[in-house]
N, C-alpha and C. Protein backbone atom coordinates (compact mmCIF):
# COMPACT_ATOMS: atom_id res chain seq x y z
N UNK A 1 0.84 -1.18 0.00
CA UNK A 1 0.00 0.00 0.00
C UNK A 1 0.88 1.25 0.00
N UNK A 2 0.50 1.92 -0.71
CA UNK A 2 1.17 3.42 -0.98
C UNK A 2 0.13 4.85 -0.56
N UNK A 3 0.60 5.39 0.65
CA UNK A 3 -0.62 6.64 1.58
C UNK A 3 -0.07 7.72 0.80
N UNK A 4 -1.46 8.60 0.68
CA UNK A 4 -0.86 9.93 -0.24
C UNK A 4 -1.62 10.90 1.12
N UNK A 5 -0.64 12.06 1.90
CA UNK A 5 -0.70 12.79 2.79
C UNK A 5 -2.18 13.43 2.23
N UNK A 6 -2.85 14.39 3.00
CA UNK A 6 -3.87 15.22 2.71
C UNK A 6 -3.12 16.26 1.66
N UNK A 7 -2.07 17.30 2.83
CA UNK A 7 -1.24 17.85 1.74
C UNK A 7 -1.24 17.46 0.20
N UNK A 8 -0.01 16.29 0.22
CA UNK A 8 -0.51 16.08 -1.17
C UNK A 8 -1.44 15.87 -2.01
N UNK A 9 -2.19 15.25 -1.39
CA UNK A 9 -3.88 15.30 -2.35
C UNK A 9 -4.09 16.82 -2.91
N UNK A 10 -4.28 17.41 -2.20
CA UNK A 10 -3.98 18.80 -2.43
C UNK A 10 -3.56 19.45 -3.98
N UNK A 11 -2.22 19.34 -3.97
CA UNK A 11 -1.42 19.47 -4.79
C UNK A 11 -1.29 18.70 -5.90
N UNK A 12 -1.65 17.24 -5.76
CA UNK A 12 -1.93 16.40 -6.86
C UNK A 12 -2.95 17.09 -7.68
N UNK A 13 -3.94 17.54 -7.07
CA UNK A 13 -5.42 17.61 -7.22
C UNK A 13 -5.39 19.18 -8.67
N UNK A 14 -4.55 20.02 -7.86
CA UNK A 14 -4.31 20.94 -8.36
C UNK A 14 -3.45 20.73 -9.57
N UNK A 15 -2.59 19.68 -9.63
CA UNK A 15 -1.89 20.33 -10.51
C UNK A 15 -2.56 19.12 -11.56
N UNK A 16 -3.34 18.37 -11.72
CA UNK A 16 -4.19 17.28 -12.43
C UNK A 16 -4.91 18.31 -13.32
N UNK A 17 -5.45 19.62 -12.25
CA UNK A 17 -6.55 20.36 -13.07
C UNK A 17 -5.24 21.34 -14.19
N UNK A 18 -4.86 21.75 -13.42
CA UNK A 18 -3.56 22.41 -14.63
C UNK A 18 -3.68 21.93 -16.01
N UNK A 19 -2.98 20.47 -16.04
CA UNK A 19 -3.09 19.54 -16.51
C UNK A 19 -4.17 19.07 -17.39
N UNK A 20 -5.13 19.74 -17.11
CA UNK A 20 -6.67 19.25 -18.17
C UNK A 20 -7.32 18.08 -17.84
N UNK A 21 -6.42 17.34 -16.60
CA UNK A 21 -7.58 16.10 -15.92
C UNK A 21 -7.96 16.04 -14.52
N UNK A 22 -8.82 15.15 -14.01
CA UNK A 22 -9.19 15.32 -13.03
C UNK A 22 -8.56 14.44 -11.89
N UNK A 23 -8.90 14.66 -10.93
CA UNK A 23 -8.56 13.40 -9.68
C UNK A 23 -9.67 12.22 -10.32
N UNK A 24 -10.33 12.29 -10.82
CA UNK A 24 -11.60 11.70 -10.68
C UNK A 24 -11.24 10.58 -11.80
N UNK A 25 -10.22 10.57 -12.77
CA UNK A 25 -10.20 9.79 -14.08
C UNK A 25 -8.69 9.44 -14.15
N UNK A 26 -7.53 10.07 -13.87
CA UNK A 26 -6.61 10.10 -13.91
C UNK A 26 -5.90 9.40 -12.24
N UNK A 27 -4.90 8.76 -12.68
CA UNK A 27 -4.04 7.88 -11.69
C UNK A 27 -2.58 8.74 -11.67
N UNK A 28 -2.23 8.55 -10.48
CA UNK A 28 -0.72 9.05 -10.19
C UNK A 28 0.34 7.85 -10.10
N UNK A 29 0.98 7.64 -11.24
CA UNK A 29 2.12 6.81 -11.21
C UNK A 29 3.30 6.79 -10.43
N UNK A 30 3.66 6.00 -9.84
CA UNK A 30 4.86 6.07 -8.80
C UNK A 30 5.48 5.18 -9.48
N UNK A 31 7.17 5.70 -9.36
CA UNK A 31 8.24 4.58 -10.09
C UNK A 31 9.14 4.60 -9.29
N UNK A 32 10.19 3.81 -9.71
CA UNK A 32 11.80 3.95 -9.45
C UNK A 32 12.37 3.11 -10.66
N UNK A 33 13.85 4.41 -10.63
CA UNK A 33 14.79 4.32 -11.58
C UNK A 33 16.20 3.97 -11.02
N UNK A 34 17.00 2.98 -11.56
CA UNK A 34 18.30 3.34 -11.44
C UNK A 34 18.62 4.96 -11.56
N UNK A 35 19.92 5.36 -10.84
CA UNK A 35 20.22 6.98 -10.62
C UNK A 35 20.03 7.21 -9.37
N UNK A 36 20.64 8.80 -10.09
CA UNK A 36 20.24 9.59 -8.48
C UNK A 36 21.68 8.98 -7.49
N UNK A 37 22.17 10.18 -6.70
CA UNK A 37 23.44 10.11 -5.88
C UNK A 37 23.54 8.71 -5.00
N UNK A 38 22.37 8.30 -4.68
CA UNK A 38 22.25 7.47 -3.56
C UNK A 38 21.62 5.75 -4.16
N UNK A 39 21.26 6.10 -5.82
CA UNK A 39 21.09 4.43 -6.29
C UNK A 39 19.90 4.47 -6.72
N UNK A 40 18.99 5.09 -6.44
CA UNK A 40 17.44 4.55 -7.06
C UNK A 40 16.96 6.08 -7.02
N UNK A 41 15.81 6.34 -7.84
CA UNK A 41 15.43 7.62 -8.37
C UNK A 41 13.77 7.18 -8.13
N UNK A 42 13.06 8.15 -7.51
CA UNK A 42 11.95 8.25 -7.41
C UNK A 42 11.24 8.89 -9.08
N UNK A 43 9.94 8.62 -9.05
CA UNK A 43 9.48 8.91 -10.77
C UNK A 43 8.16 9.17 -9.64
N UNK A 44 7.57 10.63 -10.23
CA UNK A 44 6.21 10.50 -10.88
C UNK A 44 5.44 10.97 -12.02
N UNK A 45 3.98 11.06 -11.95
CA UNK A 45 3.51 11.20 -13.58
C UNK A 45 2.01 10.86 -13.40
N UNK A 46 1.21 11.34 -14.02
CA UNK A 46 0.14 11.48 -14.35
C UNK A 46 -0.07 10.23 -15.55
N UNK A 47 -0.95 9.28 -15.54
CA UNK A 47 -1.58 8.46 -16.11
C UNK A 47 -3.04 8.23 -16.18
N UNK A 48 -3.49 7.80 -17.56
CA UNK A 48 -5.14 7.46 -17.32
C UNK A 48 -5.27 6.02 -17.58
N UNK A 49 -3.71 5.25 -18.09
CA UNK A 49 -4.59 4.23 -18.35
C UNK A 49 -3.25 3.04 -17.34
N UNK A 50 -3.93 2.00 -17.00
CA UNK A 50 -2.97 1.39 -15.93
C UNK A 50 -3.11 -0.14 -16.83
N UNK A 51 -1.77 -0.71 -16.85
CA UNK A 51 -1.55 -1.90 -17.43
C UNK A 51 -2.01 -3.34 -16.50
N UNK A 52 -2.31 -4.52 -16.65
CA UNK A 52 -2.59 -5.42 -16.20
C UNK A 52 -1.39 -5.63 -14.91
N UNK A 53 -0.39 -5.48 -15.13
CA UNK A 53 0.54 -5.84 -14.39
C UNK A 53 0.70 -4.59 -13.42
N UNK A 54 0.30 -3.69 -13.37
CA UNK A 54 0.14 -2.67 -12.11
C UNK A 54 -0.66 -3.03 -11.40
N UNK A 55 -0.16 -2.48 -9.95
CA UNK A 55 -0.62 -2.53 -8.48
C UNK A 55 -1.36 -1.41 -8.46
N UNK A 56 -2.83 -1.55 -8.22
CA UNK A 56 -3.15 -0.60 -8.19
C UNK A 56 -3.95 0.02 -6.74
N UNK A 57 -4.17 1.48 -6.06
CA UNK A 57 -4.09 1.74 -5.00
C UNK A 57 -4.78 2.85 -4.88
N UNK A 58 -5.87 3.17 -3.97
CA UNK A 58 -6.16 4.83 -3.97
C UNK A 58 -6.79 4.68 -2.27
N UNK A 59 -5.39 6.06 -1.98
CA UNK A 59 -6.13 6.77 -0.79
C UNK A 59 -6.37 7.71 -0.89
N UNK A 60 -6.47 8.72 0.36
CA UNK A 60 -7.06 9.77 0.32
C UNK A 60 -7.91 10.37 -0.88
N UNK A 61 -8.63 9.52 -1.54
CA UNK A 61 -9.07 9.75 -2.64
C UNK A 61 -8.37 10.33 -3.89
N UNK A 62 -7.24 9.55 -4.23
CA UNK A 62 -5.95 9.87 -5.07
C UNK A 62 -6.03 8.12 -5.13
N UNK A 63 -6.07 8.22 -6.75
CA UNK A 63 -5.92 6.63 -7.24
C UNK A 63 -3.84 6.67 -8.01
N UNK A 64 -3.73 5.46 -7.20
CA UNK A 64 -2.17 5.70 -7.37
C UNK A 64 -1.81 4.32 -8.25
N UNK A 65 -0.98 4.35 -8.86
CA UNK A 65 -0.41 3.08 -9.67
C UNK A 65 0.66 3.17 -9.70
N UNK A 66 1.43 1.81 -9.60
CA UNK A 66 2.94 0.89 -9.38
C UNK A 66 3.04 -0.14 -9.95
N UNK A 67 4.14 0.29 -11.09
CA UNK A 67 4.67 -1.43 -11.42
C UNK A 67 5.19 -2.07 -10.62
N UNK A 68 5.08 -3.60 -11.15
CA UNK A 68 5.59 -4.60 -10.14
C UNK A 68 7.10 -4.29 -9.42
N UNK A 69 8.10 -4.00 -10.30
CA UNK A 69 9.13 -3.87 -9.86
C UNK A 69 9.25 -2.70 -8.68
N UNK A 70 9.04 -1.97 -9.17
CA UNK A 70 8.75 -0.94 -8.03
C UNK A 70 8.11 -0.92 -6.69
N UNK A 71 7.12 -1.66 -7.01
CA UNK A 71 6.27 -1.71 -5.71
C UNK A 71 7.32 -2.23 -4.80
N UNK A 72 8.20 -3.00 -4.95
CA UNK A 72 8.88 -3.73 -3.93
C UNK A 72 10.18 -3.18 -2.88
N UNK A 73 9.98 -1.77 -4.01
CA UNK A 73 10.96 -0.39 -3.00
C UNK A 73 10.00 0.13 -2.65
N UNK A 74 8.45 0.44 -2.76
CA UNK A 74 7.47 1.37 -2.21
C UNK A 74 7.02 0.77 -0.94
N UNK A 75 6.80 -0.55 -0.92
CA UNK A 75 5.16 -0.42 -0.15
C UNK A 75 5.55 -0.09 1.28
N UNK A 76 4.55 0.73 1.41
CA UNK A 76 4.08 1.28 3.16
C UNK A 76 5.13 2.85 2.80
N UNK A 77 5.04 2.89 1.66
CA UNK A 77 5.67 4.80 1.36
C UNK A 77 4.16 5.52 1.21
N UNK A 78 4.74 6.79 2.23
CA UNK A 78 3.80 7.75 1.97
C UNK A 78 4.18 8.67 1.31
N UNK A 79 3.34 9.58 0.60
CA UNK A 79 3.77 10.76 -0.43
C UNK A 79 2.69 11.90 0.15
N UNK A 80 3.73 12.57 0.50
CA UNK A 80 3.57 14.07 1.45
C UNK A 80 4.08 15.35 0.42
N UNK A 81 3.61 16.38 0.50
CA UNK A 81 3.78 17.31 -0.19
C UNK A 81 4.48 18.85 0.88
N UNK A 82 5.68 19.25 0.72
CA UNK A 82 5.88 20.25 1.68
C UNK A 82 6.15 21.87 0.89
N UNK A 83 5.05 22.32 1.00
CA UNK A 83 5.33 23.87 0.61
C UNK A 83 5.91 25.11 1.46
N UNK A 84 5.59 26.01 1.12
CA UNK A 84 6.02 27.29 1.32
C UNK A 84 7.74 27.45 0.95
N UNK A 85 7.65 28.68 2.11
CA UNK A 85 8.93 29.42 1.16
C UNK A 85 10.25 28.14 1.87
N UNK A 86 10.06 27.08 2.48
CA UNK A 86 10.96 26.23 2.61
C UNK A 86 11.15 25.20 2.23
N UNK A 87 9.71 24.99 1.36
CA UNK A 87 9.30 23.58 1.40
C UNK A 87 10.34 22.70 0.14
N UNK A 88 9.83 21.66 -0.06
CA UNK A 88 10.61 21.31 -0.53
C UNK A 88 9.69 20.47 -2.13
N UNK A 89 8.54 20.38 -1.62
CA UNK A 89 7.49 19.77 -2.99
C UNK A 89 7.30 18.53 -2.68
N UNK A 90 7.03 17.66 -3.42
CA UNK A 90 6.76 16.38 -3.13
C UNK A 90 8.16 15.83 -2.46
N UNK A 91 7.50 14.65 -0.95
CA UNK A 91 8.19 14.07 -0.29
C UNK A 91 7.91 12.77 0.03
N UNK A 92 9.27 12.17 -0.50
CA UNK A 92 8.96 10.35 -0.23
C UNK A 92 9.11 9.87 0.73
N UNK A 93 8.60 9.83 2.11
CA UNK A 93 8.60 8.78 3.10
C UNK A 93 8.34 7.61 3.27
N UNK A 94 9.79 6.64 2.97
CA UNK A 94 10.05 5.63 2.26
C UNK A 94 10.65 4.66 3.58
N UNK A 95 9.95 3.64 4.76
CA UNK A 95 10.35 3.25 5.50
C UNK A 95 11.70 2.19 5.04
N UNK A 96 11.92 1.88 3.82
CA UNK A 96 12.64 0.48 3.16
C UNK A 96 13.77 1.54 2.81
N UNK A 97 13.76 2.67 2.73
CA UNK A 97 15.20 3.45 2.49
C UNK A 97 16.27 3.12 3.62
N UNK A 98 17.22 2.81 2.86
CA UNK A 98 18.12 2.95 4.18
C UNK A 98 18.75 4.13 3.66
N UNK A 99 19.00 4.57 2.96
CA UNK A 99 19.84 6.00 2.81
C UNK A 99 19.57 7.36 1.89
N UNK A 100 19.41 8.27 2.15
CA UNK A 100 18.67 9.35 1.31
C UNK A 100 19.51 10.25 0.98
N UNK A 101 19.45 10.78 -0.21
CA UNK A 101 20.19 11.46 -0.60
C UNK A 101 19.63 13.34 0.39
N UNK A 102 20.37 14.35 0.03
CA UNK A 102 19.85 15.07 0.95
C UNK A 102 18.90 16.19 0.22
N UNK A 103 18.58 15.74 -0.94
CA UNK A 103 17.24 16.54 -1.60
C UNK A 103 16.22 15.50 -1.86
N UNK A 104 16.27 14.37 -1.21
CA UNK A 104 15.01 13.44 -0.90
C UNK A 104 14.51 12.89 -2.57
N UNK A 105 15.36 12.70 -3.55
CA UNK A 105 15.01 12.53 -4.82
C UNK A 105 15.78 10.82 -5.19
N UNK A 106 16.64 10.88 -4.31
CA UNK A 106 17.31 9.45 -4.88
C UNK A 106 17.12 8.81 -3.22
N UNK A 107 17.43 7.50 -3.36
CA UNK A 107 17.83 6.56 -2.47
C UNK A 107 18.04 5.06 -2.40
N UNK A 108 18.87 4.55 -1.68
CA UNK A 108 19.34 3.11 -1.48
C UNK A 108 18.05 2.08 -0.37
N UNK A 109 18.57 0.52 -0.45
CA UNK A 109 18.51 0.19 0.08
C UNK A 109 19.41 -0.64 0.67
């Protein structure tokens, strides 16, 4: 399972409408990539259509999708959103990280 903060709902929500779609039709893709200082690279992305082989997930009323491979660095990650003039934007709280890079964009296990 993958928790999306209120915050981020928020911000998903908003930037979906930007975007020309809604929360209501559209899925938020979560990935990981080789990269990134620390070994693995967080991905996201706006999707409408989800393949057989995705995990698929919706909280806070945010429908989320994960390929298989991935899911197995995600599950029990929450996706938090931190604004203002410090914030930092989307944030992966990733209990299976053991090491983070220090702009929260890459990480090991």
């Amino acid at each position: 399972m993958i928790k999306i903060s209120v915050t981020a709902k928020i911000k998903i929500k908003s930037l979906m409408q930007e975007d020309g779609s809604s929360i209501e039709e559209s899925f938020v893709r979560v990935g990981v990539t080789s990269g990134g200082c620390s070994g693995l690279n967080y991905n996201l992305e706006f999707d409408k259509e989800h393949k057989p082989e995705d995990k698929v997930f919706e909280d806070n009323g945010v429908k989320v999708i994960v390929d298989k491979k991935s899911f197995l660095y995600l599950v029990g990650m929450t996706l938090e959103y931190s604004g203002g003039l410090n914030g930092k934007g989307f944030v992966f709280n990733n209990p299976n990280a053991t090491r983070t890079c220090g702009c929260g964009e890459s990480f090991s296990m």
